[in-house]
C-alpha atoms as a PDB file:
ATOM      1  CA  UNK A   1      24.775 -17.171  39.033  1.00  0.00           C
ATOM      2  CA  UNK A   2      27.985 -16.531  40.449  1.00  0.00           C
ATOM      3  CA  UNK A   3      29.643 -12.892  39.136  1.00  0.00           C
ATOM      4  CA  UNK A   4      33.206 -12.808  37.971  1.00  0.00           C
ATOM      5  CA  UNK A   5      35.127  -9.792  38.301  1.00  0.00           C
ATOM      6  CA  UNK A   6      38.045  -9.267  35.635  1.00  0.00           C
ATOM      7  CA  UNK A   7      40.566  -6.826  36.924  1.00  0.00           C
ATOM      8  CA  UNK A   8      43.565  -6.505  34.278  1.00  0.00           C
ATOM      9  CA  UNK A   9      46.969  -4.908  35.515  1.00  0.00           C
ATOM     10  CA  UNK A  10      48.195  -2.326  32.797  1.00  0.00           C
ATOM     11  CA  UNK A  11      50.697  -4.939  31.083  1.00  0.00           C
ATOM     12  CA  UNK A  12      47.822  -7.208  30.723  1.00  0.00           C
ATOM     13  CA  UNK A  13      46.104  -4.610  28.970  1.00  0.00           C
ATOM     14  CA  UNK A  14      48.857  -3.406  26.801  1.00  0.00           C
ATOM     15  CA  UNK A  15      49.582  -7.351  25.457  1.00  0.00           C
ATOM     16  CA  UNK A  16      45.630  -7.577  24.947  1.00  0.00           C
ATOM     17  CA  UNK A  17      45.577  -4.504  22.776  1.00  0.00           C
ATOM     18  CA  UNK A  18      48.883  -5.216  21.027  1.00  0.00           C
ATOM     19  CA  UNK A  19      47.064  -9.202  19.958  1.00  0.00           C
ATOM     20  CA  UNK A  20      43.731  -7.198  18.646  1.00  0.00           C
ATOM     21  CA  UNK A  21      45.952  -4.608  16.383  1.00  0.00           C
ATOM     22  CA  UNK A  22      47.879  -6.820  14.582  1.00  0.00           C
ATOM     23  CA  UNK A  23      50.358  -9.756  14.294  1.00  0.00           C
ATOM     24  CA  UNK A  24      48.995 -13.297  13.646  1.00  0.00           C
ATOM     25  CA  UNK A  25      46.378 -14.825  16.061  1.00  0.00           C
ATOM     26  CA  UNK A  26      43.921 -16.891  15.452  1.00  0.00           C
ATOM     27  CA  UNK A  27      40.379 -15.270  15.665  1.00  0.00           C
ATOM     28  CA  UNK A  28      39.573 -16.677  18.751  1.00  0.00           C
ATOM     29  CA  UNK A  29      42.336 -15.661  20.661  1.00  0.00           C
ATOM     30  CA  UNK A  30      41.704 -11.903  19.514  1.00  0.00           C
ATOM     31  CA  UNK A  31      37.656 -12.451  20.184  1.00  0.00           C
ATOM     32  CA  UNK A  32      38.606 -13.619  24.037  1.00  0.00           C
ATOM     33  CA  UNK A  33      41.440 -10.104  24.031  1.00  0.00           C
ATOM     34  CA  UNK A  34      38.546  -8.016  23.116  1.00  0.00           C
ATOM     35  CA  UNK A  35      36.060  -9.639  26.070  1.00  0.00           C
ATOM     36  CA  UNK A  36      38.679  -9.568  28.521  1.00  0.00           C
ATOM     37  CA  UNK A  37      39.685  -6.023  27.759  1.00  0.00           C
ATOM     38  CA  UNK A  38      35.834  -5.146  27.439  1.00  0.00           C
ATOM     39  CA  UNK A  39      35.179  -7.023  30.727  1.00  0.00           C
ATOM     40  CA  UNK A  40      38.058  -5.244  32.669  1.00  0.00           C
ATOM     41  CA  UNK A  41      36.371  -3.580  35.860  1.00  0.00           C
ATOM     42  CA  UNK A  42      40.201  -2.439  37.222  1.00  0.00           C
ATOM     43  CA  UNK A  43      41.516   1.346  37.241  1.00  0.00           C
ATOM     44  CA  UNK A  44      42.850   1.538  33.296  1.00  0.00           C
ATOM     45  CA  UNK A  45      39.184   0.042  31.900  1.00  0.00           C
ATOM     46  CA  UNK A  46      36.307   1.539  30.253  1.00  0.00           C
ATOM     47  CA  UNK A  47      34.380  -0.370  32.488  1.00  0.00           C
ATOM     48  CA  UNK A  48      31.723  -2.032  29.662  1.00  0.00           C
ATOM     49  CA  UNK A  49      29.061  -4.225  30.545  1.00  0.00           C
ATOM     50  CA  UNK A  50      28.171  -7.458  29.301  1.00  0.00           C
ATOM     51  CA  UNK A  51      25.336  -6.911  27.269  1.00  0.00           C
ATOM     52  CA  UNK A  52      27.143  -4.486  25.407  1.00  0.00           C
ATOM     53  CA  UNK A  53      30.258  -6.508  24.485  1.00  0.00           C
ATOM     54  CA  UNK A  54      28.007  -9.292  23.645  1.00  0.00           C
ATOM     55  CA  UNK A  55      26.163  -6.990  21.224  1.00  0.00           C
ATOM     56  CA  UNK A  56      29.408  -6.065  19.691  1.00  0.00           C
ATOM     57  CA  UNK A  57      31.117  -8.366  19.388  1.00  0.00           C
ATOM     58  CA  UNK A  58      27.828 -10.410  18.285  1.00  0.00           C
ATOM     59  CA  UNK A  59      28.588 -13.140  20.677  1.00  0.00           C
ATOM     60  CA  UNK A  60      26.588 -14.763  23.778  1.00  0.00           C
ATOM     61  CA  UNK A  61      26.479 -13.542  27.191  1.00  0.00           C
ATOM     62  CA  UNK A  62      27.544 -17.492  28.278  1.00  0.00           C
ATOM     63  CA  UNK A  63      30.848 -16.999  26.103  1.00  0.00           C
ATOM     64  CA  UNK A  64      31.485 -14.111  28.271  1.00  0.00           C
ATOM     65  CA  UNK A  65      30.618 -15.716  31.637  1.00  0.00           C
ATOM     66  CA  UNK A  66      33.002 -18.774  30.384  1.00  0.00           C
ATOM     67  CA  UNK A  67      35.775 -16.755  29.649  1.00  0.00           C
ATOM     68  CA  UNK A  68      35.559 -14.749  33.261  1.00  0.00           C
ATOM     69  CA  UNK A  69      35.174 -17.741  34.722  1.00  0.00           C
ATOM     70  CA  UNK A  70      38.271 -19.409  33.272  1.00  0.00           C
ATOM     71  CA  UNK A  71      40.307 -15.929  33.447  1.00  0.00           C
ATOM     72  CA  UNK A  72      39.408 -15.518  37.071  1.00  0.00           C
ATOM     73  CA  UNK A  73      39.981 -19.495  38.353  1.00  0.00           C
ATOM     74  CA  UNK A  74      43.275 -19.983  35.967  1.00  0.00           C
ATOM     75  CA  UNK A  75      44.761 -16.784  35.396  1.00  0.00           C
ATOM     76  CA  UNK A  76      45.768 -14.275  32.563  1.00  0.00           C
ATOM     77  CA  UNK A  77      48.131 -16.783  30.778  1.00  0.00           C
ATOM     78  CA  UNK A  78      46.228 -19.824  30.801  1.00  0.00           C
ATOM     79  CA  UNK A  79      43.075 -17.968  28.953  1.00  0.00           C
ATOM     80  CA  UNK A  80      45.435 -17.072  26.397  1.00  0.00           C
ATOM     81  CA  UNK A  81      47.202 -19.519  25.813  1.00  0.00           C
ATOM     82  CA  UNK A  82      50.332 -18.045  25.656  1.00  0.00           C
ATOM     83  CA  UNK A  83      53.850 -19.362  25.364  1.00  0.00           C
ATOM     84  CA  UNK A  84      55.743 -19.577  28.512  1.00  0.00           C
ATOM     85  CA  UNK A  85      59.500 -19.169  27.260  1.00  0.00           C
ATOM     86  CA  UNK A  86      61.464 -19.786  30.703  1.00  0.00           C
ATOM     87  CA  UNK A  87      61.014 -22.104  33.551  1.00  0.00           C
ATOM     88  CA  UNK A  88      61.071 -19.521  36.124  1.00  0.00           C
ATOM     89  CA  UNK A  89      57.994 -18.150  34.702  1.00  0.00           C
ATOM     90  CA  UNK A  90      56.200 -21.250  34.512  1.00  0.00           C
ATOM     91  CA  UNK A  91      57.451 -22.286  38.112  1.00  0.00           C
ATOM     92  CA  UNK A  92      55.195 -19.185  38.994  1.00  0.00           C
ATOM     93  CA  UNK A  93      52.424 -20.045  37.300  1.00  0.00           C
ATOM     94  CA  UNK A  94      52.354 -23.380  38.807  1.00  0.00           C
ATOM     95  CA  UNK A  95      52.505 -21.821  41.932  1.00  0.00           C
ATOM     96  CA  UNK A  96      49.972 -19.780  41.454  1.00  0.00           C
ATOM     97  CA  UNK A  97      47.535 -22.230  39.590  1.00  0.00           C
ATOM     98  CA  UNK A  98      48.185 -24.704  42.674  1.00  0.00           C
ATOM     99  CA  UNK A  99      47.928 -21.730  45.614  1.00  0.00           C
ATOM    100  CA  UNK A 100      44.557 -20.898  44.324  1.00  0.00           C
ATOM    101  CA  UNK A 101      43.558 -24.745  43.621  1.00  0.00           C
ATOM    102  CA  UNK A 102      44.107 -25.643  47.474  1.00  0.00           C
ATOM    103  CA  UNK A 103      42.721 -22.606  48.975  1.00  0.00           C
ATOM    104  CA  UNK A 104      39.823 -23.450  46.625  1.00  0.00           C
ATOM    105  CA  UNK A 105      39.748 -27.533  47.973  1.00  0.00           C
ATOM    106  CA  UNK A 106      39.167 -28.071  44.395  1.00  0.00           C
ATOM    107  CA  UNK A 107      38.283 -32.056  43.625  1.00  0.00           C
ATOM    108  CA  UNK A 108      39.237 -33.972  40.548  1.00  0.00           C
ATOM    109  CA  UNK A 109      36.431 -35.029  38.560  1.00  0.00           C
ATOM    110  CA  UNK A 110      37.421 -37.975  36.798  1.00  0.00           C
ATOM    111  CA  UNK A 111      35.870 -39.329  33.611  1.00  0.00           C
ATOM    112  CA  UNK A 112      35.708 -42.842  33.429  1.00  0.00           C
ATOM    113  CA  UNK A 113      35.485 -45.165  36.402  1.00  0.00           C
ATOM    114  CA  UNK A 114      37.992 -47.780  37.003  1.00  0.00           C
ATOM    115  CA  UNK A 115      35.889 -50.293  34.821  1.00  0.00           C
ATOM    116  CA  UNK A 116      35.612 -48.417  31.860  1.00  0.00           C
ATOM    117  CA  UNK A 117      39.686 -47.458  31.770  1.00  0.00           C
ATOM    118  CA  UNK A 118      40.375 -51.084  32.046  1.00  0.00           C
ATOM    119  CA  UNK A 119      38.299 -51.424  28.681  1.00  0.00           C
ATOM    120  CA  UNK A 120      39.625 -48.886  27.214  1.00  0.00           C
ATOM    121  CA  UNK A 121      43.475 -49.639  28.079  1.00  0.00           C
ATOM    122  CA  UNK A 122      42.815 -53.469  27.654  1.00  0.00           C
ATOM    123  CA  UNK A 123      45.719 -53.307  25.148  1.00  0.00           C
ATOM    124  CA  UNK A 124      47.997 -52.439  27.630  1.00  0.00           C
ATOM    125  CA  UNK A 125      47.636 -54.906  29.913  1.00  0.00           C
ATOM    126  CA  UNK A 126      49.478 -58.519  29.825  1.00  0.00           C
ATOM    127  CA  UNK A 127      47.754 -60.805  29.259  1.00  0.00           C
ATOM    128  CA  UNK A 128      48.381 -64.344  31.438  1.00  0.00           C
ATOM    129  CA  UNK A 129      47.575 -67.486  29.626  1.00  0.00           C
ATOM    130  CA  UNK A 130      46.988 -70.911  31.750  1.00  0.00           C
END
């Protein structure tokens, strides 16, 4: 299975901490600030390893491995899902998102064929009576 490093810059950290201390977040989004500060193999970390932040936190090592995954292909703010307040910042992120996208040759994996959206979307269509 494929390893993913999470390596948090000390801003990242400090907004993680500042979600798990207080303020109103839903419990999932402080669960996935704990992992990702647990999981955080850069210079400010405590460098943890999984087993131990699953035992902790009393979660499964595949919740961990999902959230890497997702931190390391779609960066800090999409795992959050945090507000993005000005368009230069989401410009970036764009950027960024579609940088590491191409570089990856990622393909779309679509989820219907062309059969079952013209089911689906049937009342959409005109329809031509003779």
């Amino acid at each position: 299975m494929l390893k993913y490093k999470v390596t948090l810059t000390q801003d990242e950290r400090e907004e993680l901490l500042s979600i798990t201390k207080g303020g109103t977040h839903t419990s999932k989004k402080v669960i996935h600030a704990l992992i990702l500060l647990n999981c955080d193999q850069g210079e400010f970390s405590d460098k943890v390893n999984n087993e131990d932040v699953a035992k902790v936190l009393k979660i499964g090592d595949s919740t961990i491995d999902r959230l890497k995954k997702k931190f390391v292909e779609g960066g800090y703010g999409i795992r959050l899902n945090r507000r993005i307040n000005n368009m230069e910042t989401m410009k970036k992120e764009v950027q960024a998102w579609q940088t590491y996208r191409n570089n990856k040759e990622a393909k779309i994996k679509w989820q219907f064929t062309c059969e079952d959206a013209r089911i689906k979307l049937l009342k959409l269509y005109p329809s031509i009576n003779a």
